[in-house]
N, C-alpha and C. Protein backbone atom coordinates (compact mmCIF):
# COMPACT_ATOMS: atom_id res chain seq x y z
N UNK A 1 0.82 -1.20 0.00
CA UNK A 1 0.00 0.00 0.00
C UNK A 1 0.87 1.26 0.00
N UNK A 2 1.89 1.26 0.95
CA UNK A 2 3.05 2.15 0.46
C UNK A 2 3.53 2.64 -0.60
N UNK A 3 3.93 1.61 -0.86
CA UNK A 3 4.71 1.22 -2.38
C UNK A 3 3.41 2.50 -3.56
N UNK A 4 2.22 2.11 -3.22
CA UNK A 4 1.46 2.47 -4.14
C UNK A 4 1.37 4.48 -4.17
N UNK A 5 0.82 4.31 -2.99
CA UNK A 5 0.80 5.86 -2.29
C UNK A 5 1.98 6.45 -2.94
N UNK A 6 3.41 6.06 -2.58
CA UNK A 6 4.61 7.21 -3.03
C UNK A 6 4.25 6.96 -4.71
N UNK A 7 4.08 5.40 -5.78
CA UNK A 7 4.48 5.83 -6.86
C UNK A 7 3.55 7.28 -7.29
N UNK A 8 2.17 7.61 -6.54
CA UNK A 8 1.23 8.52 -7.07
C UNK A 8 1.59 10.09 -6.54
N UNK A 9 2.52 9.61 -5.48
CA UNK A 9 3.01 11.04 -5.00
C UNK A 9 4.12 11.87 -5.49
N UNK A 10 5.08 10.84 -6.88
CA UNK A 10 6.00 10.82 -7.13
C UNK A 10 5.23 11.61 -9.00
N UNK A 11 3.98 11.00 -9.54
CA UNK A 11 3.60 10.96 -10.49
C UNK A 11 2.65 12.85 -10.13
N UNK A 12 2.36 13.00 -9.23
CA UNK A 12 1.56 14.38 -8.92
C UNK A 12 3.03 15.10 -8.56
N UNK A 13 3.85 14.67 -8.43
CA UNK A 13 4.87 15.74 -7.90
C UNK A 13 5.51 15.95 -9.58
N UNK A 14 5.61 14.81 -10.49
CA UNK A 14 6.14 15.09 -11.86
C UNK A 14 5.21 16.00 -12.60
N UNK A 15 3.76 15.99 -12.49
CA UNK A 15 2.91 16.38 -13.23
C UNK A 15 2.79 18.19 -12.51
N UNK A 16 3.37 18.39 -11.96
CA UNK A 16 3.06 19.73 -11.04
C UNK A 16 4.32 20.63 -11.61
N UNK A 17 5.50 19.82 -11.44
CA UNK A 17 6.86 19.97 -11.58
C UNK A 17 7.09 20.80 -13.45
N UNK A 18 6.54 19.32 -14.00
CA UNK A 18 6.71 20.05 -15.22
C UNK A 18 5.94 21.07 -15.36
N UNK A 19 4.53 21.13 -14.81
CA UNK A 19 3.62 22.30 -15.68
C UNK A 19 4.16 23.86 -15.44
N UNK A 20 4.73 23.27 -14.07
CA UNK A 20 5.58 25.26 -13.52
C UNK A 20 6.34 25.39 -14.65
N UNK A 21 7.52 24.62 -14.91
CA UNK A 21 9.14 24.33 -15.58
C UNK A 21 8.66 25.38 -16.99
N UNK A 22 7.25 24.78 -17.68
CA UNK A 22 7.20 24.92 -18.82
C UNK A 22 6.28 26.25 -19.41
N UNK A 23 5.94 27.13 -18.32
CA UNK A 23 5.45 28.52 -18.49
C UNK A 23 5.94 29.42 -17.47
N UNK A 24 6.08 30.55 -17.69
CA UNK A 24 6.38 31.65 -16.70
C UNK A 24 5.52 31.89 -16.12
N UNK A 25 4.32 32.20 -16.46
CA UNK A 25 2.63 33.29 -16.27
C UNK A 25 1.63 32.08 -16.60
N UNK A 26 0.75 32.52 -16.44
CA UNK A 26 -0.12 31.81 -17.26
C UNK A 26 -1.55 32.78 -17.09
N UNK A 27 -1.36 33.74 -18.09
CA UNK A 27 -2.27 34.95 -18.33
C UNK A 27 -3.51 34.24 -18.45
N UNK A 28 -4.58 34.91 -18.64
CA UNK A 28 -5.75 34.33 -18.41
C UNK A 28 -6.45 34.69 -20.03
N UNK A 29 -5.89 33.87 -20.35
CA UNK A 29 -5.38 33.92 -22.70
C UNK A 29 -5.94 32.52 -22.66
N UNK A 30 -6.70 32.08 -23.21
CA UNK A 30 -7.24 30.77 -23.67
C UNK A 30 -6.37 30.32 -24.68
N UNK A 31 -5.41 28.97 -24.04
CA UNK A 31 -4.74 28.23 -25.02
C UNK A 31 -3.21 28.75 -25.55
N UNK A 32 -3.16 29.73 -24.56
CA UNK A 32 -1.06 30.42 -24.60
C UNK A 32 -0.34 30.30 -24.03
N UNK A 33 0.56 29.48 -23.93
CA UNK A 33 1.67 29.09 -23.36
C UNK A 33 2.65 29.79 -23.53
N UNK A 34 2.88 30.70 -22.43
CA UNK A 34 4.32 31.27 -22.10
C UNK A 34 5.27 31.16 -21.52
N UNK A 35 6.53 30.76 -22.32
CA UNK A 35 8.09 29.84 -22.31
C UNK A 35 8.64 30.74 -20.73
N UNK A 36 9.17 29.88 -19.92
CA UNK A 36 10.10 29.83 -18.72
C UNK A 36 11.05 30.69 -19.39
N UNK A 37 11.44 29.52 -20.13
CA UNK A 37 12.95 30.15 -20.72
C UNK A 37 13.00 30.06 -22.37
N UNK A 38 12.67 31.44 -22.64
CA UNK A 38 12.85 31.26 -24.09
C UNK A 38 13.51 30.77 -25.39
N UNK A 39 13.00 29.91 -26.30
CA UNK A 39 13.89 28.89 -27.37
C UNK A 39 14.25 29.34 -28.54
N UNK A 40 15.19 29.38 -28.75
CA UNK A 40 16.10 29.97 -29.96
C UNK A 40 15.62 29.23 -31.33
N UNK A 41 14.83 29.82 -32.34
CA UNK A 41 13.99 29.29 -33.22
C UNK A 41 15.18 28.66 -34.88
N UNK A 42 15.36 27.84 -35.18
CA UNK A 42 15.79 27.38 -36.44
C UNK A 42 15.90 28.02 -37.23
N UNK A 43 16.51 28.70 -38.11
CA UNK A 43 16.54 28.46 -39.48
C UNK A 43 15.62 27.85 -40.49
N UNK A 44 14.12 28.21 -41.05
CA UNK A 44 13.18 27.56 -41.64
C UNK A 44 13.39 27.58 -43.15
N UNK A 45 12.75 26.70 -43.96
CA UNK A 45 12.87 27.21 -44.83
C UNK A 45 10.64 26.84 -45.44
N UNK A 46 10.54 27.66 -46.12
CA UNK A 46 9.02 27.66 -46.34
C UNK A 46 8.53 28.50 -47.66
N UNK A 47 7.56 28.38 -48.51
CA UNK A 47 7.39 28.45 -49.62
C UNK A 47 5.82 29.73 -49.40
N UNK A 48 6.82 30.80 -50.13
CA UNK A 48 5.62 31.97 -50.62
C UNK A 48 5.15 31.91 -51.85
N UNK A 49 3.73 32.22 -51.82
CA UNK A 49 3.39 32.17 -53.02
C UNK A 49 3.24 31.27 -53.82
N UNK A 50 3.34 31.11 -54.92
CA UNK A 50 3.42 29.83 -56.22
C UNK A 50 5.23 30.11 -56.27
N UNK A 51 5.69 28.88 -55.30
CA UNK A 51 6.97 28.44 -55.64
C UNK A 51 8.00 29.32 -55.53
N UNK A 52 7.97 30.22 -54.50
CA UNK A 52 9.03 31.55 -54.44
C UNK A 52 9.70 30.97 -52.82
N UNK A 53 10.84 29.95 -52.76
CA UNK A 53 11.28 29.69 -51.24
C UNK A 53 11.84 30.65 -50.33
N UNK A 54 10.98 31.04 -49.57
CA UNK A 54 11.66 31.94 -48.62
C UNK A 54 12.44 31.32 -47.00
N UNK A 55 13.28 32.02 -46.59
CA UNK A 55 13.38 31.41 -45.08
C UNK A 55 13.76 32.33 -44.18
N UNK A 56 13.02 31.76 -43.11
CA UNK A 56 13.18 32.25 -41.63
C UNK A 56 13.98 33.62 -41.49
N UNK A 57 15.14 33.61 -41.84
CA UNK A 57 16.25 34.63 -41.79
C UNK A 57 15.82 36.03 -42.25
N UNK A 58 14.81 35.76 -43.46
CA UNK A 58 14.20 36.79 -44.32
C UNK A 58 13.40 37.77 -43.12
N UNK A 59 13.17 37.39 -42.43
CA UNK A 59 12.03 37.76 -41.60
C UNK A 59 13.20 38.28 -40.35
N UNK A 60 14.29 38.42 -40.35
CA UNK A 60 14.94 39.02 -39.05
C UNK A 60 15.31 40.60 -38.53
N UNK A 61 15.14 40.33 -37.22
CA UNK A 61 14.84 41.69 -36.02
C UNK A 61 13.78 42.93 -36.26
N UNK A 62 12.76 41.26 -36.46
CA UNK A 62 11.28 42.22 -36.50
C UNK A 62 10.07 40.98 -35.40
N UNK A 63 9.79 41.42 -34.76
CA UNK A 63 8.47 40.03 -34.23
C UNK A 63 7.78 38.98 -35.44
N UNK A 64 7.98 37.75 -34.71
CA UNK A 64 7.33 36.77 -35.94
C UNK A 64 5.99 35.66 -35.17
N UNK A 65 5.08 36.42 -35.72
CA UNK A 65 4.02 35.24 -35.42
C UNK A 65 3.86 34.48 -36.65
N UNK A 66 4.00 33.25 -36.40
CA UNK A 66 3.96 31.94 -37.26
C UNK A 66 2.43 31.07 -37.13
N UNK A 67 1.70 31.37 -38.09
CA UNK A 67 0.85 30.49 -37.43
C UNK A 67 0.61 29.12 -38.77
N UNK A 68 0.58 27.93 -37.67
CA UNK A 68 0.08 26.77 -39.02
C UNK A 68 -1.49 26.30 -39.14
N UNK A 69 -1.82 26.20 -39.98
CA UNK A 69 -2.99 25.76 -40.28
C UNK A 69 -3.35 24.82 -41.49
N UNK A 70 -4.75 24.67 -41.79
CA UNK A 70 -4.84 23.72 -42.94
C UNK A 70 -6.05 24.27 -43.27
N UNK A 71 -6.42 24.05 -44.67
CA UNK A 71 -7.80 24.22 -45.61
C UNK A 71 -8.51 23.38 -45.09
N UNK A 72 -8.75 22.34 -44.49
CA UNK A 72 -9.83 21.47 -44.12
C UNK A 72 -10.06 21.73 -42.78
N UNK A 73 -9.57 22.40 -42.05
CA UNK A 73 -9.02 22.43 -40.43
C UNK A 73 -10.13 23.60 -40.05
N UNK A 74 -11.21 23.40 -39.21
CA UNK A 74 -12.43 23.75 -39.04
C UNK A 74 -11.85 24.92 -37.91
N UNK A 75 -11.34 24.94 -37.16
CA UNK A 75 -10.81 26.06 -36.00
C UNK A 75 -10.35 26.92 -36.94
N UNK A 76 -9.39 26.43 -37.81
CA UNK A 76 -8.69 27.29 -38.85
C UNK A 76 -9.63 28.42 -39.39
N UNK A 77 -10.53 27.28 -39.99
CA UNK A 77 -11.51 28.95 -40.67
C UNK A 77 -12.36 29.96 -39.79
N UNK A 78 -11.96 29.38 -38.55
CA UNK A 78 -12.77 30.56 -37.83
C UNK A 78 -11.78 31.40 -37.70
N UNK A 79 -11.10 31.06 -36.98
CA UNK A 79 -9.34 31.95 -36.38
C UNK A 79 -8.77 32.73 -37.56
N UNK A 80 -8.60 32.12 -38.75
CA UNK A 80 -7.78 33.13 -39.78
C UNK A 80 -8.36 35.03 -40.23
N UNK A 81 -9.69 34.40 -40.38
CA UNK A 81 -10.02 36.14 -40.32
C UNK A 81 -9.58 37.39 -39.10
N UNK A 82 -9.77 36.47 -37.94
CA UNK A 82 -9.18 37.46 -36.83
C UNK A 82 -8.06 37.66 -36.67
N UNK A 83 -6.88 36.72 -37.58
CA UNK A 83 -5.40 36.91 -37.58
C UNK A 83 -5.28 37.63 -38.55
N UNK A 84 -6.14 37.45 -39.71
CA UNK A 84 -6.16 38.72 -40.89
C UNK A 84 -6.68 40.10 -40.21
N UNK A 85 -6.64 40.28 -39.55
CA UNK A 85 -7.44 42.02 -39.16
C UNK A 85 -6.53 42.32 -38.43
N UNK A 86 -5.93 41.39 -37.76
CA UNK A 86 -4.61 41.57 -36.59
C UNK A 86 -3.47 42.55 -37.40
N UNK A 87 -3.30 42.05 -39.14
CA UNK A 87 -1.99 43.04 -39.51
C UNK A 87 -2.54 44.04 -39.98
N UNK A 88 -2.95 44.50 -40.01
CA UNK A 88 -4.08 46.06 -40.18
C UNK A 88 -3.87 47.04 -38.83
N UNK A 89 -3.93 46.72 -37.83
CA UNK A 89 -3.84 47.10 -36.32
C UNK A 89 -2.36 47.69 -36.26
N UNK A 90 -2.22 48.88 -35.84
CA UNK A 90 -1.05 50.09 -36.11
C UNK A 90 0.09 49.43 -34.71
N UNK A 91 -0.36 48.52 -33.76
CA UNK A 91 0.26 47.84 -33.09
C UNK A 91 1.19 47.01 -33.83
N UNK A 92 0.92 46.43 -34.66
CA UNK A 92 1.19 45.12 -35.53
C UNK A 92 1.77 45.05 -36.91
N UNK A 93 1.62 47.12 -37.25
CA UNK A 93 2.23 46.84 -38.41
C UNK A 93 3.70 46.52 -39.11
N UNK A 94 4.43 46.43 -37.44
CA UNK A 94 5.97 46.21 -37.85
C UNK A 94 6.12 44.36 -37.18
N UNK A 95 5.22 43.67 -37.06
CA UNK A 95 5.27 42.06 -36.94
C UNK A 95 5.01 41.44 -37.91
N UNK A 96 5.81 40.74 -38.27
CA UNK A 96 5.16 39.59 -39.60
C UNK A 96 4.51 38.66 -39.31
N UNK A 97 3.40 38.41 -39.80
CA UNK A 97 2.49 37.32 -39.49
C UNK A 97 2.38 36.47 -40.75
N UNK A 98 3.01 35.25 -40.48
CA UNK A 98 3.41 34.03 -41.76
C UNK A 98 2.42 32.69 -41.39
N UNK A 99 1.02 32.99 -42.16
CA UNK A 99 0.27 31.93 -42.12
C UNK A 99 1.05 30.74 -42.96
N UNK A 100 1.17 29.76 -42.25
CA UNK A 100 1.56 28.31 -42.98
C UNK A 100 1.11 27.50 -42.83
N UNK A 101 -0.19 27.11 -44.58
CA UNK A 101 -0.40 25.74 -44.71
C UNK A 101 0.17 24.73 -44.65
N UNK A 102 0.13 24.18 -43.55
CA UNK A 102 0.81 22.79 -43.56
C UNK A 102 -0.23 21.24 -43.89
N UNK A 103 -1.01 21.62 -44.53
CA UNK A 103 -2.33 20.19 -44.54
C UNK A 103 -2.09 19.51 -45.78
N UNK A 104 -1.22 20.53 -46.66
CA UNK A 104 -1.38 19.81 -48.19
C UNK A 104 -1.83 21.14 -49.26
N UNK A 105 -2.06 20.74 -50.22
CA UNK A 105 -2.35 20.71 -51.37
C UNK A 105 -2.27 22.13 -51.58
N UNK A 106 -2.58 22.64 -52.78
CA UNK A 106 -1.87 23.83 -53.80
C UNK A 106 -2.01 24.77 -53.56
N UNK A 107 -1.88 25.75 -53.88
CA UNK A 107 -1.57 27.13 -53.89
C UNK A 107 -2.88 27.57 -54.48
N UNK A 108 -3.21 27.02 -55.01
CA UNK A 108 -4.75 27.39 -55.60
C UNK A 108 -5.53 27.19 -54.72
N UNK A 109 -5.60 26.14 -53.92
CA UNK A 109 -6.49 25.85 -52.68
C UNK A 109 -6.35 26.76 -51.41
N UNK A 110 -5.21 26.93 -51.13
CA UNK A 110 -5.47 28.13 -50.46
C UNK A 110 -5.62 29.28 -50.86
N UNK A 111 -5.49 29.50 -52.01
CA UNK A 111 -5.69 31.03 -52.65
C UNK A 111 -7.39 30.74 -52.29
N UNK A 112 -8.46 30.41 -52.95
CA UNK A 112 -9.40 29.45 -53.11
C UNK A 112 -10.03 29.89 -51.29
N UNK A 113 -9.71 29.35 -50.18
CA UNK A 113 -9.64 29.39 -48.89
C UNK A 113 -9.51 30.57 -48.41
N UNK A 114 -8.37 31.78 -48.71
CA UNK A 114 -8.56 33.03 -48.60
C UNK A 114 -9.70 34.38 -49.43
N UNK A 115 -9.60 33.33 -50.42
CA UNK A 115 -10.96 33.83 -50.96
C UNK A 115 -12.37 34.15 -50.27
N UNK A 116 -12.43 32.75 -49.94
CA UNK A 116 -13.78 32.40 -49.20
C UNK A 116 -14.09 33.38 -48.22
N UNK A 117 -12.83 33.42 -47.11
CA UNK A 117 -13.12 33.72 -45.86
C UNK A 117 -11.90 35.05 -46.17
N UNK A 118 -12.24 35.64 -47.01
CA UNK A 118 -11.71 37.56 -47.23
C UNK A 118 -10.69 37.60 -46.55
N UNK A 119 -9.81 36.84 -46.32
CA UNK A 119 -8.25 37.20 -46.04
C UNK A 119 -7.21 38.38 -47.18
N UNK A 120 -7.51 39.16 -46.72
CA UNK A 120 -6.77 40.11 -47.91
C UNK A 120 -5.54 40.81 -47.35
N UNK A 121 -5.01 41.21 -46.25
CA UNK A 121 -4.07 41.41 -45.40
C UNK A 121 -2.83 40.26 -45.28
N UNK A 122 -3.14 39.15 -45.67
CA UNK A 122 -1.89 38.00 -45.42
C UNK A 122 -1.60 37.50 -46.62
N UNK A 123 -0.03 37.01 -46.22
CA UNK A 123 0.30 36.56 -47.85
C UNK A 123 -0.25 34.70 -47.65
N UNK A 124 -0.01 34.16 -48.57
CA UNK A 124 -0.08 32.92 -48.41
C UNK A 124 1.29 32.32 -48.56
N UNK A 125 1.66 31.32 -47.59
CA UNK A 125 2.82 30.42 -47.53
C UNK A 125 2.30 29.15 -47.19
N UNK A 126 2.81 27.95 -47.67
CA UNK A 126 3.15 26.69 -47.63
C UNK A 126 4.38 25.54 -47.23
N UNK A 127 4.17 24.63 -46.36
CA UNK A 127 5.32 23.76 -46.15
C UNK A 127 5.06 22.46 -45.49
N UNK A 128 5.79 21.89 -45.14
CA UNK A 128 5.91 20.47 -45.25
C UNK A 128 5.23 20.21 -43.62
N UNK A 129 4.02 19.66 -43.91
CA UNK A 129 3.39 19.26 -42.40
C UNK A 129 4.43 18.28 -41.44
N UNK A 130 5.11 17.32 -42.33
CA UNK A 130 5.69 16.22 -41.04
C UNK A 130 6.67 17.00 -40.29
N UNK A 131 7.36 17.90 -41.77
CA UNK A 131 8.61 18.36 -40.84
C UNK A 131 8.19 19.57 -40.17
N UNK A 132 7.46 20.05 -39.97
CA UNK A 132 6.96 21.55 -39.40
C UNK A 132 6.72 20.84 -37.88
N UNK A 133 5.65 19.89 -38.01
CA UNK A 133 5.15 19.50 -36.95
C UNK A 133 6.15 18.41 -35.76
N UNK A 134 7.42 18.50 -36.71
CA UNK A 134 8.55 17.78 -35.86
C UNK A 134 9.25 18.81 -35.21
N UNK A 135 10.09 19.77 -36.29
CA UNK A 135 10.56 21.24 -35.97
C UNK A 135 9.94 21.75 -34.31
N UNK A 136 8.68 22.13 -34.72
CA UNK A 136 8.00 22.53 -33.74
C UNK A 136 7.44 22.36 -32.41
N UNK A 137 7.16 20.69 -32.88
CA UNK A 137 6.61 20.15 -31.78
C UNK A 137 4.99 20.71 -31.99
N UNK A 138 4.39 20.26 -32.95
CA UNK A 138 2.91 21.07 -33.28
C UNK A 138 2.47 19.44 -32.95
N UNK A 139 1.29 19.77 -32.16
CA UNK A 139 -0.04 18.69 -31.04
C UNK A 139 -0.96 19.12 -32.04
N UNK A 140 -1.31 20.16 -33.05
CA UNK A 140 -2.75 19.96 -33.69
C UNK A 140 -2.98 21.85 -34.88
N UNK A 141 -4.03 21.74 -35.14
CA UNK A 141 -4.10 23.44 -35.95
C UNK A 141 -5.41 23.59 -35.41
N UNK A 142 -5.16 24.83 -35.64
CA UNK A 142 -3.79 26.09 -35.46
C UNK A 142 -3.14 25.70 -34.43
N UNK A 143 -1.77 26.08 -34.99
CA UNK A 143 -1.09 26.52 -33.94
C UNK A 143 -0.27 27.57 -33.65
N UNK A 144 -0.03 28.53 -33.27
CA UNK A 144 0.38 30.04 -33.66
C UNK A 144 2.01 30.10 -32.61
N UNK A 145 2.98 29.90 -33.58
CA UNK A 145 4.22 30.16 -32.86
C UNK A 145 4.87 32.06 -32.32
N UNK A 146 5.05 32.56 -31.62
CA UNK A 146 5.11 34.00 -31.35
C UNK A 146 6.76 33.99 -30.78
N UNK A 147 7.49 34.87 -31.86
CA UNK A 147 8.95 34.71 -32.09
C UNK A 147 9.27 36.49 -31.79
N UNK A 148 10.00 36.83 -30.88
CA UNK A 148 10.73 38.05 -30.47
C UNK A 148 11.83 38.47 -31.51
N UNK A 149 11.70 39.54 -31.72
CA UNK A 149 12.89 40.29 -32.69
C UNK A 149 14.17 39.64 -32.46
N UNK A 150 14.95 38.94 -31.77
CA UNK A 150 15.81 38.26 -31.40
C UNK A 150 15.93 36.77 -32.01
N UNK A 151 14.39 36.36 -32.59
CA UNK A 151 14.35 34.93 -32.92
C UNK A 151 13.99 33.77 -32.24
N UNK A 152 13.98 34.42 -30.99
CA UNK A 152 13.36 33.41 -29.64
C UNK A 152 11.94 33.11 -29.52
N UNK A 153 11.40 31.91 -29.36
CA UNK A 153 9.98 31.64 -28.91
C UNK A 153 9.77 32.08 -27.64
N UNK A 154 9.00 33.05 -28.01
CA UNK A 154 8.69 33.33 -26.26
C UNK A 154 7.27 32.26 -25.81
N UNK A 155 6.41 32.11 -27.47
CA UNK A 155 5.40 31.82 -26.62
C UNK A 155 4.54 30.88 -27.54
N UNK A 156 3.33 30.36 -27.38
CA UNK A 156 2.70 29.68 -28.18
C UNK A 156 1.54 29.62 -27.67
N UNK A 157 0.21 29.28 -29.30
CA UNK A 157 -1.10 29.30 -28.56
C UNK A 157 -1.60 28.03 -29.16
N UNK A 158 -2.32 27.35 -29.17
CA UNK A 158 -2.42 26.20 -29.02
C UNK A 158 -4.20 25.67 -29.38
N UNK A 159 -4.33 25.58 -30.74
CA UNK A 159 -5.61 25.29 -30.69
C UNK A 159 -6.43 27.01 -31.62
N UNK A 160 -7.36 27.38 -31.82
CA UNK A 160 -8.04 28.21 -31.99
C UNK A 160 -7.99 29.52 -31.16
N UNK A 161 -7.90 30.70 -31.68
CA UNK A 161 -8.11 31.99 -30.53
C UNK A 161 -8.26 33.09 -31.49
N UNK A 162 -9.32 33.70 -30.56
CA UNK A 162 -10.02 35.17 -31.21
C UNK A 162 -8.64 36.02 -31.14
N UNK A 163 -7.81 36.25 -32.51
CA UNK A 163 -6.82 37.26 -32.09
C UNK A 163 -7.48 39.03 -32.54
N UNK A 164 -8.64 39.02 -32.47
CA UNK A 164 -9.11 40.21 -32.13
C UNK A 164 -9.88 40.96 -30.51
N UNK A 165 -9.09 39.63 -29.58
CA UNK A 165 -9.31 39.79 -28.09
C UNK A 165 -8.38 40.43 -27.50
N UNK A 166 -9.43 41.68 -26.59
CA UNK A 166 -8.01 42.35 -26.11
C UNK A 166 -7.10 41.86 -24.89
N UNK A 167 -7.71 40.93 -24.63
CA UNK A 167 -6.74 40.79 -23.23
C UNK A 167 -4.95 39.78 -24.57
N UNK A 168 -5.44 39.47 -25.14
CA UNK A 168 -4.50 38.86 -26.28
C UNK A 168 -3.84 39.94 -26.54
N UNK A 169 -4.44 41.13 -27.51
CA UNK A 169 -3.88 42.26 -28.10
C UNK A 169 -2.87 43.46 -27.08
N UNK A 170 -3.68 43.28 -25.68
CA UNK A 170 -2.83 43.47 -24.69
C UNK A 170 -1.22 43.06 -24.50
N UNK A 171 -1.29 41.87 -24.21
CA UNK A 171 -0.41 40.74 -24.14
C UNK A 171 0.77 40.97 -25.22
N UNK A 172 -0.09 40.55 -26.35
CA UNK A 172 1.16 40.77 -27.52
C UNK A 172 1.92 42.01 -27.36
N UNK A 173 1.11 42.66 -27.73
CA UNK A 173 1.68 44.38 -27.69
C UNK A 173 2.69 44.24 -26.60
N UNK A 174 3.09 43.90 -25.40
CA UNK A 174 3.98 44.21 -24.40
C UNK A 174 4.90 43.44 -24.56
N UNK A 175 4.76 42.32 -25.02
CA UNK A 175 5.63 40.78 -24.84
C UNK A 175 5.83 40.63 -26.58
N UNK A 176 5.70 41.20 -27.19
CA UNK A 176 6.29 41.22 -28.92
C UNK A 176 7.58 42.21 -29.12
């Protein structure tokens, strides 16, 4: 009975342990995880447009929100319009915001997808789901990576989010 008691005291002490380790705050942001200690982001490489390869580097000592998504990905089509209105916002106009299909298929399909749902503010980019979602460590879409002029992940959101919420728009603005 011992034996049993410590392995569960040992398993609540791991499960407690990590959740501190792996955020600083934990703002009251639905689905944002903010890094302890911030991670020094790769070198990417990822595709603008019809076949124009751009990478990571292109985008340096300016804020980088990364977000991945997919054309079939039902959170996706709600969330992208509110990340499209986000680079319009005089807060935001010196952050790059690099939507990346990672689900598949063409450039037409997401052209097609921004169509639909009036994305006119973002460019379209594309790249490789296995390796994005290895890179990253991506659990599902959206997932919105938030990179400091320095290149560091400070932070991540995880799942769907109104980025026309201010306690969010708050947030960014101070911590971008």
């Amino acid at each position: 009975m011992k034996i049993i008691f410590f392995n569960y005291l040992i398993i609540i002490f791991y499960l407690i342990s990590s959740g501190v380790s792996y955020s600083i705050e934990r703002p009251e942001i639905k689905n944002l995880i903010v890094h302890k200690d911030k991670k020094k982001i790769k070198n990417i490489e990822f595709v603008k447009s019809e076949d124009q390869k751009v990478s990571l580097n292109n985008y340096k000592s300016q804020p980088i929100i990364i977000n991945f998504w997919a054309t079939w990905c039902a959170p996706c089509k709600k969330e992208m319009p509110s990340l499209d209105k986000l680079k319009v916002l005089d807060n935001f106009k010196d952050v790059n915001i690099i939507p990346i299909n990672i689900g598949g298929g063409s450039y037409k399909k997401s052209k097609a997808f921004f169509d639909e749902f009036k994305i006119e503010n973002l460019e379209i980019f594309s790249g490789s789901g296995p390796e994005f979602s290895q890179v990253f460590k991506l659990r599902g879409l959206p997932t919105t990576i938030l990179i400091d002029k320095n290149g560091f992940e400070i932070g991540r959101i995880v799942g769907y989010v109104d980025f026309n919420d201010n306690k969010l728009l708050n947030w960014l603005t101070k911590n971008l």
